[in-house]
PDB file of N, CA and C in Angstrom:
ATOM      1  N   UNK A   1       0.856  -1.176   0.000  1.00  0.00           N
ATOM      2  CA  UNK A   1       0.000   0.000   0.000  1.00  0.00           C
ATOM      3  C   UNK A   1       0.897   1.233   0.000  1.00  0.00           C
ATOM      4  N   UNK A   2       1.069   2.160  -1.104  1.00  0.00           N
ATOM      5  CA  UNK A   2       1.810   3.039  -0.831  1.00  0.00           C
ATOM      6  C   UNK A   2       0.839   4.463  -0.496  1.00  0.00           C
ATOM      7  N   UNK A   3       1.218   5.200   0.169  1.00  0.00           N
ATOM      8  CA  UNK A   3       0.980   6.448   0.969  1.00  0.00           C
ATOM      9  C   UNK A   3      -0.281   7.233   0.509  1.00  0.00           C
ATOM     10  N   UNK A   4      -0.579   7.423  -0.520  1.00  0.00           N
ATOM     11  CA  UNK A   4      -1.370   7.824  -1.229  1.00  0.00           C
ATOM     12  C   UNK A   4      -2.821   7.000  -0.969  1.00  0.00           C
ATOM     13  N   UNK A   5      -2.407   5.743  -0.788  1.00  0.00           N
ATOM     14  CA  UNK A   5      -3.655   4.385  -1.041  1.00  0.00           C
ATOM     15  C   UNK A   5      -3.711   4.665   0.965  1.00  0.00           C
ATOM     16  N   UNK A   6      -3.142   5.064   1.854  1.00  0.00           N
ATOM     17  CA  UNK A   6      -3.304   5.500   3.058  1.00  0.00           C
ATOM     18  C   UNK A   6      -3.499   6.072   3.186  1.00  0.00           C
ATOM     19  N   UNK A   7      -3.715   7.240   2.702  1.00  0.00           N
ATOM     20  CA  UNK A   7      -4.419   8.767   2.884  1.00  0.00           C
ATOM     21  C   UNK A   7      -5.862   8.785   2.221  1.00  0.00           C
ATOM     22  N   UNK A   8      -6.004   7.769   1.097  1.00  0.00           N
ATOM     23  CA  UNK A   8      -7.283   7.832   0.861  1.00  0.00           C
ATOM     24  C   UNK A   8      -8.303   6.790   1.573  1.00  0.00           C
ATOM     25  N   UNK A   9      -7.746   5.773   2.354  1.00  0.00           N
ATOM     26  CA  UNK A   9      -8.283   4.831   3.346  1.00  0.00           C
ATOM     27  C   UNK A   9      -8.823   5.966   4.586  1.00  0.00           C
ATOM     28  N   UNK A  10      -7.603   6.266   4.892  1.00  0.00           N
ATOM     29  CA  UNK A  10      -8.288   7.341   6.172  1.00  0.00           C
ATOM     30  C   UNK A  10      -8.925   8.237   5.944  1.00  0.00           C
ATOM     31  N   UNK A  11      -9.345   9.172   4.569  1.00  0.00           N
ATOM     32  CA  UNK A  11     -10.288  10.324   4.321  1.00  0.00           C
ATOM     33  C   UNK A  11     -11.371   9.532   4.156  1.00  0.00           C
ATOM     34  N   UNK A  12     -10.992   8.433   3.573  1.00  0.00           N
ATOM     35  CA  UNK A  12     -12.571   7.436   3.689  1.00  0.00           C
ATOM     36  C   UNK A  12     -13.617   7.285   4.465  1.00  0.00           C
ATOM     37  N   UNK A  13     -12.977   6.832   5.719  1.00  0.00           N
ATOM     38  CA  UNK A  13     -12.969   6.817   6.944  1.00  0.00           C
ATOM     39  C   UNK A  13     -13.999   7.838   7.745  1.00  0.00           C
ATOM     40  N   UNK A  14     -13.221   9.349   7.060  1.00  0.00           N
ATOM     41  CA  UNK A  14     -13.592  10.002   7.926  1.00  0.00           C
ATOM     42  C   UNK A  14     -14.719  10.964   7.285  1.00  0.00           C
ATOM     43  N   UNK A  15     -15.021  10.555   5.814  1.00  0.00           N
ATOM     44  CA  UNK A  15     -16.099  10.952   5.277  1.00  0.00           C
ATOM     45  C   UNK A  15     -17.036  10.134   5.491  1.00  0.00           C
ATOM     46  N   UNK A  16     -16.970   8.843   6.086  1.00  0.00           N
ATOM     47  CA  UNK A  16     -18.285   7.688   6.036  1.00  0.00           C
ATOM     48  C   UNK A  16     -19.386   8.425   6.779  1.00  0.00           C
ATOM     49  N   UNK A  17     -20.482   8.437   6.632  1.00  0.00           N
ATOM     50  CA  UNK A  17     -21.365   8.770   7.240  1.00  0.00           C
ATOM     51  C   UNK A  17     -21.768  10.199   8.010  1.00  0.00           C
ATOM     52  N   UNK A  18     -21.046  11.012   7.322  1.00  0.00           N
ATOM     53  CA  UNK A  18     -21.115  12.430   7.858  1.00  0.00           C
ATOM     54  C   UNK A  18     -22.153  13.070   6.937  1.00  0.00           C
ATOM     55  N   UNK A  19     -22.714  14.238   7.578  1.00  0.00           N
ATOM     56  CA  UNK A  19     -23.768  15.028   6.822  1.00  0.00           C
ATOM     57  C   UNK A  19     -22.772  16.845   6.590  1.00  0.00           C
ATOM     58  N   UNK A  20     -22.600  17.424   5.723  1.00  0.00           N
ATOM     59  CA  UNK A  20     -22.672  18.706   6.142  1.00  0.00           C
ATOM     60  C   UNK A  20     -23.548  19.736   5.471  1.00  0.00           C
ATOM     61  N   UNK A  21     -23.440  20.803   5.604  1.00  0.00           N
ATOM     62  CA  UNK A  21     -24.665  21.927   4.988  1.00  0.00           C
ATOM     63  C   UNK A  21     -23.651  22.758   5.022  1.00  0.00           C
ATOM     64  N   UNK A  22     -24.102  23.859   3.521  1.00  0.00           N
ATOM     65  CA  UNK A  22     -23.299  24.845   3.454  1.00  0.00           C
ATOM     66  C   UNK A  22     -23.737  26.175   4.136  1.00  0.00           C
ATOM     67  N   UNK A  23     -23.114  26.392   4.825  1.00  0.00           N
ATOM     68  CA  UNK A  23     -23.381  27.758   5.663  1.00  0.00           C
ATOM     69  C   UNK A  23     -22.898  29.350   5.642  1.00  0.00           C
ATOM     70  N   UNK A  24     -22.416  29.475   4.224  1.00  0.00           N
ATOM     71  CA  UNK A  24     -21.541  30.489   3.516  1.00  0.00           C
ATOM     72  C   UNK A  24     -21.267  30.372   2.310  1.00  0.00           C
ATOM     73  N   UNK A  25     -21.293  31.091   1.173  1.00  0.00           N
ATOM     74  CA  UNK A  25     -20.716  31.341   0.116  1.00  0.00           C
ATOM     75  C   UNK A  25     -20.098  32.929  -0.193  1.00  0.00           C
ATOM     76  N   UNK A  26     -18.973  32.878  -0.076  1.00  0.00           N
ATOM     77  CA  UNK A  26     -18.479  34.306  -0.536  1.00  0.00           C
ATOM     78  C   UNK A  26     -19.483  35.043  -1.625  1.00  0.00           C
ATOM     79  N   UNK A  27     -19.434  35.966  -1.139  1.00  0.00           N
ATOM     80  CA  UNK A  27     -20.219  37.029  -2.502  1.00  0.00           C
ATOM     81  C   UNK A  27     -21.651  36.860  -2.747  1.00  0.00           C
ATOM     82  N   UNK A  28     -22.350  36.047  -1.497  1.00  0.00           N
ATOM     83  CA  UNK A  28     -23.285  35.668  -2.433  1.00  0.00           C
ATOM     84  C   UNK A  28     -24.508  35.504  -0.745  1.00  0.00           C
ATOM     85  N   UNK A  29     -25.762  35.820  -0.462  1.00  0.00           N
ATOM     86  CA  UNK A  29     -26.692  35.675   0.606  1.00  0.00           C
ATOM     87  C   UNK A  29     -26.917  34.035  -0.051  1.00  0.00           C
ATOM     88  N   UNK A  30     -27.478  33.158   1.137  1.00  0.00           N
ATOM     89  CA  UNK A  30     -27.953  31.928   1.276  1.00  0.00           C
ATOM     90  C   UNK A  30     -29.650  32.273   1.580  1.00  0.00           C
ATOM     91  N   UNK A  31     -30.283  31.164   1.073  1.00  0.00           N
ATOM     92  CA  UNK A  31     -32.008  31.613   1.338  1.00  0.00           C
ATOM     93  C   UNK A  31     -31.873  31.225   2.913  1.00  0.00           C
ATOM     94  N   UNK A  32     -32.507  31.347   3.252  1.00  0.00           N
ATOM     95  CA  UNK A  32     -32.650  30.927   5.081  1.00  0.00           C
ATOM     96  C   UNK A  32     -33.474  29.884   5.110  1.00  0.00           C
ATOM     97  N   UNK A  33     -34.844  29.545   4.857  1.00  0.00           N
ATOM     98  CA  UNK A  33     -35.973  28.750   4.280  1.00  0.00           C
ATOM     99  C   UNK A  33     -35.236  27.422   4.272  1.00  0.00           C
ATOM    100  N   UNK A  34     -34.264  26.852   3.583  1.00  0.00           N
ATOM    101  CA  UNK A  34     -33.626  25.997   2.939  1.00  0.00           C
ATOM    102  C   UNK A  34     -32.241  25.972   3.331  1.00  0.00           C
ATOM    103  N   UNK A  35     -32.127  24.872   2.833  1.00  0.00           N
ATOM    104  CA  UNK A  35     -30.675  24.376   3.146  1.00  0.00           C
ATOM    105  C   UNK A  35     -29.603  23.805   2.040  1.00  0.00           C
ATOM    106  N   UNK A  36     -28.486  23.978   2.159  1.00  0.00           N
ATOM    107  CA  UNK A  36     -28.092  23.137   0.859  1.00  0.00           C
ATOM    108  C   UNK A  36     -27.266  22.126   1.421  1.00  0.00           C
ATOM    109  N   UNK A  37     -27.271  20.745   1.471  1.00  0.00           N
ATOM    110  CA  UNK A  37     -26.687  19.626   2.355  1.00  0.00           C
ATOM    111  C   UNK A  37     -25.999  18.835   1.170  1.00  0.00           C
ATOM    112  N   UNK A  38     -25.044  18.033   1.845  1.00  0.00           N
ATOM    113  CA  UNK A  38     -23.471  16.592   1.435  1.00  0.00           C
ATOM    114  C   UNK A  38     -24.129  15.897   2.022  1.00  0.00           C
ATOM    115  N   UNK A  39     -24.561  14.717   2.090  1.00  0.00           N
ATOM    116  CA  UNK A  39     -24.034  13.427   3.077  1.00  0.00           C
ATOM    117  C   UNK A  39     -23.270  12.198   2.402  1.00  0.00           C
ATOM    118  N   UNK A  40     -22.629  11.787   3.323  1.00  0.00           N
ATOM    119  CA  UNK A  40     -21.738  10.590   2.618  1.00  0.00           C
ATOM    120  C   UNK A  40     -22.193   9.364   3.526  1.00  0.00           C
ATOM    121  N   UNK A  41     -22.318   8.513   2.470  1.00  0.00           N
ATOM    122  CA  UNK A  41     -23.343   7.197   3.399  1.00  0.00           C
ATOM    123  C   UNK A  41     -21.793   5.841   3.201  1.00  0.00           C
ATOM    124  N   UNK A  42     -21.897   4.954   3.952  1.00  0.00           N
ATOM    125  CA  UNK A  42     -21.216   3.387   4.496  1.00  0.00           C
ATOM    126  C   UNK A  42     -20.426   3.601   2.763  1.00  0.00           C
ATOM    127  N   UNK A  43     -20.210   3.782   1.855  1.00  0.00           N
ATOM    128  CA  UNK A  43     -19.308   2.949   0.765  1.00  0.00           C
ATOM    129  C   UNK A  43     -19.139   4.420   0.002  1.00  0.00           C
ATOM    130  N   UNK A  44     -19.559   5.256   0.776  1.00  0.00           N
ATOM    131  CA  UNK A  44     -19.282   6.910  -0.415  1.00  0.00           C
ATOM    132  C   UNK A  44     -20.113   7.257  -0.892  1.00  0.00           C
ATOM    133  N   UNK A  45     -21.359   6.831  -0.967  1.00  0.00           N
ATOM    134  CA  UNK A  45     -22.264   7.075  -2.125  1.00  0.00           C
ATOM    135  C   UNK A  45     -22.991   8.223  -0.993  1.00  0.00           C
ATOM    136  N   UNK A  46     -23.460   9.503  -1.965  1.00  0.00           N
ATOM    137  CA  UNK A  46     -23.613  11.029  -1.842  1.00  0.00           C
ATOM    138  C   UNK A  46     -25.012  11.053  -2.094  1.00  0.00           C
ATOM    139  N   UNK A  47     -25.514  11.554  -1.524  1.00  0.00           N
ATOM    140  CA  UNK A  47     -27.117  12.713  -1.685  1.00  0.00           C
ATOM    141  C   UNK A  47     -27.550  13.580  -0.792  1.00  0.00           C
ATOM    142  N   UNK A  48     -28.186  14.324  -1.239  1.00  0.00           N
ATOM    143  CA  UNK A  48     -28.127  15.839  -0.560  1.00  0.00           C
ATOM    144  C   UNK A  48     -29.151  16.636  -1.029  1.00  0.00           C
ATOM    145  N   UNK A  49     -29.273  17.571  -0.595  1.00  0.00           N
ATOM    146  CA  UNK A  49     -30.138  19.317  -1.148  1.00  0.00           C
ATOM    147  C   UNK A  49     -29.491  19.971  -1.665  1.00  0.00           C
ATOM    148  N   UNK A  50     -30.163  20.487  -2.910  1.00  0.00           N
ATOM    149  CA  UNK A  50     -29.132  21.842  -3.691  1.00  0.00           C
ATOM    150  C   UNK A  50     -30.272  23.088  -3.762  1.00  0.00           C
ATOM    151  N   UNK A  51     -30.730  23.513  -1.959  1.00  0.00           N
ATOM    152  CA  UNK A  51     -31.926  24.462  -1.876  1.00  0.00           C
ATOM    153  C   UNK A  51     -33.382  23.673  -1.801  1.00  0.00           C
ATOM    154  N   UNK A  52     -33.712  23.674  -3.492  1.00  0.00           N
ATOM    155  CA  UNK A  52     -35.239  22.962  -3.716  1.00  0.00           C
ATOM    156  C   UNK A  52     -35.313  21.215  -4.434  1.00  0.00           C
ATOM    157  N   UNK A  53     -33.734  21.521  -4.854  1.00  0.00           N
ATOM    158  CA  UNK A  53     -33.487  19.949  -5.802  1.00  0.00           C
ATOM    159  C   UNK A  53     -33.077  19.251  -4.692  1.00  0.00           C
ATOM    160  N   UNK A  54     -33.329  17.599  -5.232  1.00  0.00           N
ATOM    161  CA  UNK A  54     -32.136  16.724  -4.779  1.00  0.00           C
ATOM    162  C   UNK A  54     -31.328  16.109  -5.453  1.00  0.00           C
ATOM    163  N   UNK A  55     -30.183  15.372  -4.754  1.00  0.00           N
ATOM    164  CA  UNK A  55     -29.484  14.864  -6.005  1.00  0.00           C
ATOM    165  C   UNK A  55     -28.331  13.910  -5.167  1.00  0.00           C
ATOM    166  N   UNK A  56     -28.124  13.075  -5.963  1.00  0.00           N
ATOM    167  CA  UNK A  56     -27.152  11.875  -5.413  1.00  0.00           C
ATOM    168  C   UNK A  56     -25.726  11.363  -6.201  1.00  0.00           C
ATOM    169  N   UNK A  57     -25.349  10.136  -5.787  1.00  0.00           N
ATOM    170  CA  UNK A  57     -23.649   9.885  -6.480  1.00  0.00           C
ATOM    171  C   UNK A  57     -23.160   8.803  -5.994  1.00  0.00           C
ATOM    172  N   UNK A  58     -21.915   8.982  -6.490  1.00  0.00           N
ATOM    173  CA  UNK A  58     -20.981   7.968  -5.701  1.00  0.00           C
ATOM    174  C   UNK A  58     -19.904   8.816  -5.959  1.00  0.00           C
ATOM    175  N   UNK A  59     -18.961   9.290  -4.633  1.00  0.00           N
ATOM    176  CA  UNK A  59     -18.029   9.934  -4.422  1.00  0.00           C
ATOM    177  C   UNK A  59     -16.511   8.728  -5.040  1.00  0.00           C
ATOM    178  N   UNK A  60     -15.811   9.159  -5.191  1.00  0.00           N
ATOM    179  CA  UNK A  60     -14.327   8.524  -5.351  1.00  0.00           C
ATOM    180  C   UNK A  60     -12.955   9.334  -4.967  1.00  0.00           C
ATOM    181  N   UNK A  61     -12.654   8.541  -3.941  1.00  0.00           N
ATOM    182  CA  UNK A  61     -10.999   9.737  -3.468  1.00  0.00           C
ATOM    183  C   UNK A  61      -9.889   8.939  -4.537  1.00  0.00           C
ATOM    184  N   UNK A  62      -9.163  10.247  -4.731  1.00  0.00           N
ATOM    185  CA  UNK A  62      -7.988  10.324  -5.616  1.00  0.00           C
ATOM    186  C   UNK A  62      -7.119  11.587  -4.945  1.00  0.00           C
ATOM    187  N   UNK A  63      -6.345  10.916  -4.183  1.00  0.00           N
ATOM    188  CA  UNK A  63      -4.816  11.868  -4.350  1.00  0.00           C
ATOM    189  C   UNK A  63      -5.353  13.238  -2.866  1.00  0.00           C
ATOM    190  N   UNK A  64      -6.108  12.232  -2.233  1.00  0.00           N
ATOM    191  CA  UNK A  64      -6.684  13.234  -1.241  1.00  0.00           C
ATOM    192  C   UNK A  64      -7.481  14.597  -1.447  1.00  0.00           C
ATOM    193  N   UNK A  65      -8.361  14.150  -2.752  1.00  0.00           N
ATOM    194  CA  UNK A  65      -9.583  14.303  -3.302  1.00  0.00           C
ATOM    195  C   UNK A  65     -10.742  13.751  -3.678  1.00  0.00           C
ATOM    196  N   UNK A  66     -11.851  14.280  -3.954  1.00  0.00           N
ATOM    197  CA  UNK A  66     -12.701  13.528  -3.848  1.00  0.00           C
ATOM    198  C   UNK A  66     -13.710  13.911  -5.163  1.00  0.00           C
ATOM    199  N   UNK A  67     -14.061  13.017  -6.275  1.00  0.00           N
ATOM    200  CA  UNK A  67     -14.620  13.239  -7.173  1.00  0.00           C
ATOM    201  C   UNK A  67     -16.298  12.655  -7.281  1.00  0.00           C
ATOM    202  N   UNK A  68     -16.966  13.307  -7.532  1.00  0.00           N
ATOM    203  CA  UNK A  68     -18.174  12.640  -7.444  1.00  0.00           C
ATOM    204  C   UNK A  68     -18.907  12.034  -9.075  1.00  0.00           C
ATOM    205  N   UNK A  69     -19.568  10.775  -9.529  1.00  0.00           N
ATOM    206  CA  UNK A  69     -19.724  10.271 -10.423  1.00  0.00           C
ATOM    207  C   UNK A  69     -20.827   9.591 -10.016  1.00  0.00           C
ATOM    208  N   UNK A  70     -21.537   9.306 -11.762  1.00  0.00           N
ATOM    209  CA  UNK A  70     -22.896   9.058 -11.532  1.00  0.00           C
ATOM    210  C   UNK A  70     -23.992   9.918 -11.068  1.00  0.00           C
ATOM    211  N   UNK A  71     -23.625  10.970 -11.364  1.00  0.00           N
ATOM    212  CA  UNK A  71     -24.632  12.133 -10.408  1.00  0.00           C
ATOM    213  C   UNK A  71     -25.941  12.415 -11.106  1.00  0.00           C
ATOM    214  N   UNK A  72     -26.883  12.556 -10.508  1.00  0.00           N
ATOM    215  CA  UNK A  72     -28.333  12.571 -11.069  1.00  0.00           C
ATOM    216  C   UNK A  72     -28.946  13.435  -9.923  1.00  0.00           C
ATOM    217  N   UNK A  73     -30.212  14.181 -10.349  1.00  0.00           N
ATOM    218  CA  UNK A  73     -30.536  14.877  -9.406  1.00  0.00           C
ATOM    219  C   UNK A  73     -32.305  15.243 -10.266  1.00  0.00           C
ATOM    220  N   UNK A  74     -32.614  15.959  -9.040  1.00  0.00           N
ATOM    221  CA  UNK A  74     -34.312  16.462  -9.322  1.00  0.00           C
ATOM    222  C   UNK A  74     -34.567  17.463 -10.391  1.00  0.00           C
ATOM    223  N   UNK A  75     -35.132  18.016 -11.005  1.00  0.00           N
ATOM    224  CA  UNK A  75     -35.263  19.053 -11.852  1.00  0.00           C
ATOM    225  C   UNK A  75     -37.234  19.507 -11.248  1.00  0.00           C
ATOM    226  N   UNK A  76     -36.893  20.141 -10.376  1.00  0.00           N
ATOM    227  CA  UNK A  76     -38.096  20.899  -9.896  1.00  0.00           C
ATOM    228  C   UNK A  76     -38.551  22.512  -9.886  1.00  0.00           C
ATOM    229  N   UNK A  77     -37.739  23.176 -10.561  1.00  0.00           N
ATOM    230  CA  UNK A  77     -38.210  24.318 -11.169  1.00  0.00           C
ATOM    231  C   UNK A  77     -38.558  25.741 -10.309  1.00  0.00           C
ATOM    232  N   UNK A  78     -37.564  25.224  -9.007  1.00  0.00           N
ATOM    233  CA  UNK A  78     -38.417  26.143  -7.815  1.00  0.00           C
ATOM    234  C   UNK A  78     -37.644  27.334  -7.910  1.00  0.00           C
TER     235      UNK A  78
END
């Protein structure tokens, strides 16, 4: 296992099962009403709020990053 394949075991780790919400964007007011949420579920796989949409994935770490694929989401017009 070289170093790289250990750094992405432990970000693994420590993304399993966490939720977060964004609570700031530079330059820009957030609605209050709503929320815009991450969660990362048992194997990486992503879904969340983007405000009024939803939308899901499967995350993949690379190089102590994290790319998301397969992404699909709501188209609700709000």
């Amino acid at each position: 296992m070289n170093s790289n394949q250990k750094d992405n075991s432990s970000t693994k780790m420590q993304l399993k099962n966490t939720k977060w919400e964004l609570t700031s964007l530079p330059g820009n007011m957030l609605p209050t009403a709503v929320k815009a949420t991450l969660n990362f579920g048992d194997s990486l796989k992503v879904n969340g709020k983007s405000f009024c949409n939803s939308y899901g994935g499967q995350a993949e770490l690379m190089n102590g990053k994290f790319e998301l694929k397969n992404v699909f989401s709501t188209k609700m017009y709000c």
